[in-house]
Protein backbone atom coordinates (compact mmCIF):
# COMPACT_ATOMS: atom_id res chain seq x y z
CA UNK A 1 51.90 20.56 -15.69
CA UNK A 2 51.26 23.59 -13.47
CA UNK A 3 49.91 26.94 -15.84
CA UNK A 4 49.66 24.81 -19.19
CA UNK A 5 47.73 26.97 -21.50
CA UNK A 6 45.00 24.26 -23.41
CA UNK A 7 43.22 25.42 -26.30
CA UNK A 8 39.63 23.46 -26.68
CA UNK A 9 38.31 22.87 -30.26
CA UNK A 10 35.04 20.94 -31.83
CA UNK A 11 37.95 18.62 -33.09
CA UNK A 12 39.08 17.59 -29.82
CA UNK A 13 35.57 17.03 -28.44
CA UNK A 14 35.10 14.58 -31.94
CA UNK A 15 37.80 12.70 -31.27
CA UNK A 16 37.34 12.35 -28.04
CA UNK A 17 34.01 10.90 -28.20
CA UNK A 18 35.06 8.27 -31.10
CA UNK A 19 38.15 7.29 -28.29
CA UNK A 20 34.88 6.97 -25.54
CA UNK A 21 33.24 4.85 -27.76
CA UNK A 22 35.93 2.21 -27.55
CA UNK A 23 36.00 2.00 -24.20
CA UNK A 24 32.16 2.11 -23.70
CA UNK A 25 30.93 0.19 -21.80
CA UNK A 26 32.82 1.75 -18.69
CA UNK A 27 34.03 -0.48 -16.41
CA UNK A 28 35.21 -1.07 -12.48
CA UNK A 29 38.63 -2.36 -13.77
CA UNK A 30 41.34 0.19 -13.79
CA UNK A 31 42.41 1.20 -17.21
CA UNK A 32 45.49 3.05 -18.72
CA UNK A 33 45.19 5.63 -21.59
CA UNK A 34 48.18 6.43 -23.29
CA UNK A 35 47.73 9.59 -25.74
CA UNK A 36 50.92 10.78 -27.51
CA UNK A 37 51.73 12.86 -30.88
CA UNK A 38 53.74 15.88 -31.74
CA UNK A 39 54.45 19.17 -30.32
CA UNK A 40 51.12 21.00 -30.89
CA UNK A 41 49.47 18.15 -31.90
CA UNK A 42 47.05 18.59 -29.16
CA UNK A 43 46.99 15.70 -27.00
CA UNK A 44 47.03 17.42 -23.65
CA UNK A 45 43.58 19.03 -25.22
CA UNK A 46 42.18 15.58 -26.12
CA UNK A 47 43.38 14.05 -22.78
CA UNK A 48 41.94 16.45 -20.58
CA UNK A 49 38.39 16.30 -23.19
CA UNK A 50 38.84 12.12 -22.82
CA UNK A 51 39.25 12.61 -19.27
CA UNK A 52 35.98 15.01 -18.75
CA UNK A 53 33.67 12.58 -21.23
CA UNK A 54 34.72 9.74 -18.87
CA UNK A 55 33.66 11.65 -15.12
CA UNK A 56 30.71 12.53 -17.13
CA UNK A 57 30.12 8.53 -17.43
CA UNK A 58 30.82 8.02 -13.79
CA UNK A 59 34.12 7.37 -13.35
CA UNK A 60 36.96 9.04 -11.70
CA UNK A 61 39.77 9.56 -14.31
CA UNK A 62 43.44 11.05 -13.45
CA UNK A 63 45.70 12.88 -16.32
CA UNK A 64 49.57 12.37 -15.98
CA UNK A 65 51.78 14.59 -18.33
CA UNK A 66 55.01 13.04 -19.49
CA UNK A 67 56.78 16.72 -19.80
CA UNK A 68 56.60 16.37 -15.91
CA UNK A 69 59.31 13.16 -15.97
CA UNK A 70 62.39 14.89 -17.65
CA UNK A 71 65.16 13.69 -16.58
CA UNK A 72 66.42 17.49 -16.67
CA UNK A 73 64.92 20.58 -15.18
CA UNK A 74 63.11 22.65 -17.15
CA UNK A 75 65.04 25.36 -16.97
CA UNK A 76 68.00 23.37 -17.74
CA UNK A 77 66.86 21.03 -20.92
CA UNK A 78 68.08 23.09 -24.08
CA UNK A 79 71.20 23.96 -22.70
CA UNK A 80 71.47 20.43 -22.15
CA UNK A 81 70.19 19.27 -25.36
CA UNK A 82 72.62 21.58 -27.39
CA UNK A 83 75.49 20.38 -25.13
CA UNK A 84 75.08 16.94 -25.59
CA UNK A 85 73.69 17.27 -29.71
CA UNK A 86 69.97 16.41 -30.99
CA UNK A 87 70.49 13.16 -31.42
CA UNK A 88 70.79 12.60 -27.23
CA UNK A 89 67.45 13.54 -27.85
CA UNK A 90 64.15 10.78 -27.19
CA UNK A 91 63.33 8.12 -24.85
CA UNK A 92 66.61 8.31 -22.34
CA UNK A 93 65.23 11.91 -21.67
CA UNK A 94 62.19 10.45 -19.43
CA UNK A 95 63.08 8.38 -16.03
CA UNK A 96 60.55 5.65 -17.69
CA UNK A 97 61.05 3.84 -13.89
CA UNK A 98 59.46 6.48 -12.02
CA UNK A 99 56.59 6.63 -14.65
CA UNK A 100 56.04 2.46 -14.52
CA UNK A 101 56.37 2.77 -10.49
CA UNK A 102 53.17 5.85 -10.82
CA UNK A 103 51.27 3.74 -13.37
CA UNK A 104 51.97 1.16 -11.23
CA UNK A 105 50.44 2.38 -8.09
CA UNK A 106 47.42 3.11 -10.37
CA UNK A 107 47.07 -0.48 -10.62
CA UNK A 108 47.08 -1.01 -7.18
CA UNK A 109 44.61 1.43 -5.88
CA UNK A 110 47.79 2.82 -3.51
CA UNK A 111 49.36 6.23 -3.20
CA UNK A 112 51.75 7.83 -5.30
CA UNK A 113 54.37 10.96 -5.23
CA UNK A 114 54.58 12.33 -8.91
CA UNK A 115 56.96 15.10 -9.88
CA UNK A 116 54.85 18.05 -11.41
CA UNK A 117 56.43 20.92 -13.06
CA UNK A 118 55.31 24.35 -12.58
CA UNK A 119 55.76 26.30 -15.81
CA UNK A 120 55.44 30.02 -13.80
CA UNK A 121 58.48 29.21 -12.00
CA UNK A 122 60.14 26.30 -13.76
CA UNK A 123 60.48 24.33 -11.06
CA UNK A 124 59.11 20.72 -10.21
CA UNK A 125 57.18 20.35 -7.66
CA UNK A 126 55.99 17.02 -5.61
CA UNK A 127 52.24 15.92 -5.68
CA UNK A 128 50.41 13.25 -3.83
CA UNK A 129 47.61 11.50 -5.16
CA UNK A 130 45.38 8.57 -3.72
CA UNK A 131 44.46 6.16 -6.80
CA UNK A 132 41.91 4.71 -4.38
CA UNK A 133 38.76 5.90 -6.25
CA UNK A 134 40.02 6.47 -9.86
CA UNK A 135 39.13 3.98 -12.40
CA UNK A 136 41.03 5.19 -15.71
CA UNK A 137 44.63 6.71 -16.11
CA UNK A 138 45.22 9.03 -18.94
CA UNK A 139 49.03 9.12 -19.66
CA UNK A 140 49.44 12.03 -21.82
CA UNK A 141 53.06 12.95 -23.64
CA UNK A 142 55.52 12.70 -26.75
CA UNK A 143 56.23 9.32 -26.33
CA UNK A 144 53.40 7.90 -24.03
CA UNK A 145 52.53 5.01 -25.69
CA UNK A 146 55.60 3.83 -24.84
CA UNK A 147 54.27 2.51 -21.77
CA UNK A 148 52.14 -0.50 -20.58
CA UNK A 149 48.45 0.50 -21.18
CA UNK A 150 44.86 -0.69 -22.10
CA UNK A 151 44.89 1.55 -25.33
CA UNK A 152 47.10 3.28 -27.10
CA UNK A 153 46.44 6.59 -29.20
CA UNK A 154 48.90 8.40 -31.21
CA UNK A 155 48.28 11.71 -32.73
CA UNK A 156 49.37 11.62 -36.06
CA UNK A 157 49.97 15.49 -37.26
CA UNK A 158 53.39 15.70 -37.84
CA UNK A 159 55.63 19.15 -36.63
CA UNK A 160 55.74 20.83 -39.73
CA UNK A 161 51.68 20.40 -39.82
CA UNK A 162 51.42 22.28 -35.54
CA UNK A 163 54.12 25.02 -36.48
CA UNK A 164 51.12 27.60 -35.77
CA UNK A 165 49.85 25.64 -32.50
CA UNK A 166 53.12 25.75 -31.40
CA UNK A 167 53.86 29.49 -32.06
CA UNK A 168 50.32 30.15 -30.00
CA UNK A 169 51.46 28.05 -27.04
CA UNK A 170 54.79 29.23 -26.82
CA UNK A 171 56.60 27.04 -24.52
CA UNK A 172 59.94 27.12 -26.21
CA UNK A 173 61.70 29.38 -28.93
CA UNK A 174 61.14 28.10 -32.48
CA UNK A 175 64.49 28.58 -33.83
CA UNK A 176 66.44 26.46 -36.28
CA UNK A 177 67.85 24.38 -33.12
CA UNK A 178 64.10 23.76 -32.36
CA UNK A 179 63.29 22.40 -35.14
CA UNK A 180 66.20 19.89 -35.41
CA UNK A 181 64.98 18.67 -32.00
CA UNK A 182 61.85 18.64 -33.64
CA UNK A 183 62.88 16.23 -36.27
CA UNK A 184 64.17 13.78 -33.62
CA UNK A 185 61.41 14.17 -31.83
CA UNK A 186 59.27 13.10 -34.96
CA UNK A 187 61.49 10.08 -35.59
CA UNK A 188 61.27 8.68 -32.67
CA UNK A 189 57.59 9.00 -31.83
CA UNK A 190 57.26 7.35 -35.73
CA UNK A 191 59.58 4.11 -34.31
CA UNK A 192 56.66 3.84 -31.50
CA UNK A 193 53.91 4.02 -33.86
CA UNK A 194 53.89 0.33 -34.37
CA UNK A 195 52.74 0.10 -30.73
CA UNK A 196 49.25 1.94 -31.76
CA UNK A 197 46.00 0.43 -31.17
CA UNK A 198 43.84 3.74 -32.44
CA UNK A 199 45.45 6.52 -34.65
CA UNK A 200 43.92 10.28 -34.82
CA UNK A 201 44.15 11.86 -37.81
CA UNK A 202 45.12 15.87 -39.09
CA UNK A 203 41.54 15.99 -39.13
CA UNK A 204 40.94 14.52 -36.33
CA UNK A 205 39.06 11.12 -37.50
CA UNK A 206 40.14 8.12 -34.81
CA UNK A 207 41.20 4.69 -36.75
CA UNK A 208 42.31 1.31 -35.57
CA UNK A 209 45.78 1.48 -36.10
CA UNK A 210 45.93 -1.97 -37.74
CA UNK A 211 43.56 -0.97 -40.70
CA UNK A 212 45.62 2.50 -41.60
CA UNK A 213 48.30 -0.69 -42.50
CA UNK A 214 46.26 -2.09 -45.06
């Protein structure tokens, strides 16, 4: 997203490196990072860290926000959301086919036009990229790992746990309707969980998803 604000911390850099670490040693085949977790959670800051660690390795990596494939405009999504009630709220908000036809272009090396929403004005904008050269696809958003990738991370700090990253960031009001969509939010994202391969934790320690079950 055009003008997102990203707030850098030790904690992303740690995490970050523990998620490199797993994909070490970096390869020619093209590979698909999904990163999601809660509002504030701070997974466009640990996408955008993952995705510097990686060019630092060699390789040509490409972020993709999720917030950019609403199905509504910006400008038009709460009004929406209180229109049609919270629970309208999760997956059916994203066009999931334009995201799959993206990540899908990734795999093939091709070109792709991806919506990209400018927070200044509100609007979404159209951008062209050339997946040619890029070797790793970081898909970053509430519900990313809901998509076909190579690893899956989910951020596991929970909305009442980012209330102050949230009121720093400031992209919507926290009223009381915010934080019923932020309940939904949080119930949904926790039905996805089982699709997991690494899990970060509130303090920012990265697990295999598979032993936190145990």
């Amino acid at each position: 997203m055009l003008e997102d604000m990203l707030i850098i911390k030790n904690k992303h850099h740690q995490a970050a490196e523990q998620i490199l670490q797993r994909l070490l040693p970096l390869n020619s085949q093209r590979t698909v990072i999904a990163i999601s977790g809660e509002s504030g959670a701070g997974k466009s800051e640990l996408a955008y860290v993952l995705g510097r660690k990686i060019r630092q390795n060699g390789k040509l990596v490409k972020i993709i926000h999720s917030d950019n494939y609403y199905n509504i405009a910006p400008r038009e999504k709460i009004d929406w959301r209180k229109k049609h009630g919270v629970d309208k709220v999760g997956l059916n908000e994203y066009n999931w086919a334009l995201i799959e036809q993206n990540i899908h272009a990734f795999r093939l090396g091709a070109k792709a036009k991806m919506p990209c929403v400018d927070l200044l004005t509100d609007l979404t904008d159209e951008l062209t990229t050339d997946f040619k050269s890029i070797k790793y696809l970081i898909f970053e958003g509430l519900y990313a790992v809901n998509i076909e990738a190579d690893l899956r991370v989910i951020i596991t700090l929970t909305y009442h746990e980012t209330k102050k990253a949230r009121h720093v960031r400031g992209k919507e009001p926290q009223n009381e309707f915010r934080l019923q969509v932020l309940k939904q939010e949080h119930k949904v994202l926790q039905s996805l969980r089982p699709k997991a391969d690494l899990l970060v934790t509130k303090n920012y320690k990265v697990i295999d998803a598979d032993k936190s079950k145990k």
